[in-house]
Protein backbone atom coordinates (compact mmCIF):
# COMPACT_ATOMS: atom_id res chain seq x y z
CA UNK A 1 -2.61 16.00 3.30
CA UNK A 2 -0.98 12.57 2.72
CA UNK A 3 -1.80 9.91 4.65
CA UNK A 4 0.36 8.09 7.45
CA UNK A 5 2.30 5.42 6.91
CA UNK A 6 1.83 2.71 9.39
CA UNK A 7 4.27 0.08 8.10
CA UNK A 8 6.44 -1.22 4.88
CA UNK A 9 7.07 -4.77 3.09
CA UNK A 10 9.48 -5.58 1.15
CA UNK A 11 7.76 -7.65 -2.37
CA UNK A 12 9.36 -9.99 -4.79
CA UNK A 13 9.43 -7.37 -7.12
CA UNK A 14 12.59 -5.15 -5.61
CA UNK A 15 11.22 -1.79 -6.99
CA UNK A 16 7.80 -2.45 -5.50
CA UNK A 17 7.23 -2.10 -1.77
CA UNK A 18 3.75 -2.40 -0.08
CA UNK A 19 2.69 0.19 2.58
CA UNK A 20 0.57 0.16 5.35
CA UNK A 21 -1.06 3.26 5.09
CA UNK A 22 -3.66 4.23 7.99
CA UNK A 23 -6.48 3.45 5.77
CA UNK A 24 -5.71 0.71 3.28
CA UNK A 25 -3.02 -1.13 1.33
CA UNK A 26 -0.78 0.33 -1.49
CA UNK A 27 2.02 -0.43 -3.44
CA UNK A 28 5.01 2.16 -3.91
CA UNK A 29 7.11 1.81 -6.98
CA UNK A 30 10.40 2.85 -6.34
CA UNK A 31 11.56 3.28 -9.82
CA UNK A 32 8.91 5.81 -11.16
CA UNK A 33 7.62 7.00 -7.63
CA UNK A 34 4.21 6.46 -7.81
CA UNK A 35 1.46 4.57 -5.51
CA UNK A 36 -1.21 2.81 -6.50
CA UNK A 37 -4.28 2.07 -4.13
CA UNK A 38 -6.20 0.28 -6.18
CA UNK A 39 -6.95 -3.18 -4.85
CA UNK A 40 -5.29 -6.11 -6.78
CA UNK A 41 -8.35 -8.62 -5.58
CA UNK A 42 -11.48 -6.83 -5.23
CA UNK A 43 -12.11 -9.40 -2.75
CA UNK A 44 -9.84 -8.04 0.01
CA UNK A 45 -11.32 -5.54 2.68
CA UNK A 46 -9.87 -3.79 5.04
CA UNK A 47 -11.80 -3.13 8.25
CA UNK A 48 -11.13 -0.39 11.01
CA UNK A 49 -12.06 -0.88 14.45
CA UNK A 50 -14.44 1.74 15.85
């Protein structure tokens, strides 16, 4: 089951938008229609309150 989306951003790249999925960050290219999860900073975390 996919996961929901929480929120969208618009990027400076137009065919890239970043979601806010439940869970973590991804980016959504529009022009070939896929996701990507992976993190671009391994750096960044994402925490979930309990």
């Amino acid at each position: 089951m996919p996961e929901r989306l929480a929120t969208v951003a618009l990027c400076a790249d137009t065919n890239v938008l970043l979601l806010g999925l439940v869970s973590r960050l991804a980016f959504f290219d529009l022009s070939t229609g896929t996701i990507d999860t992976t993190p671009s900073c391994p750096s960044n975390r994402i925490f979930r309150h309990a």
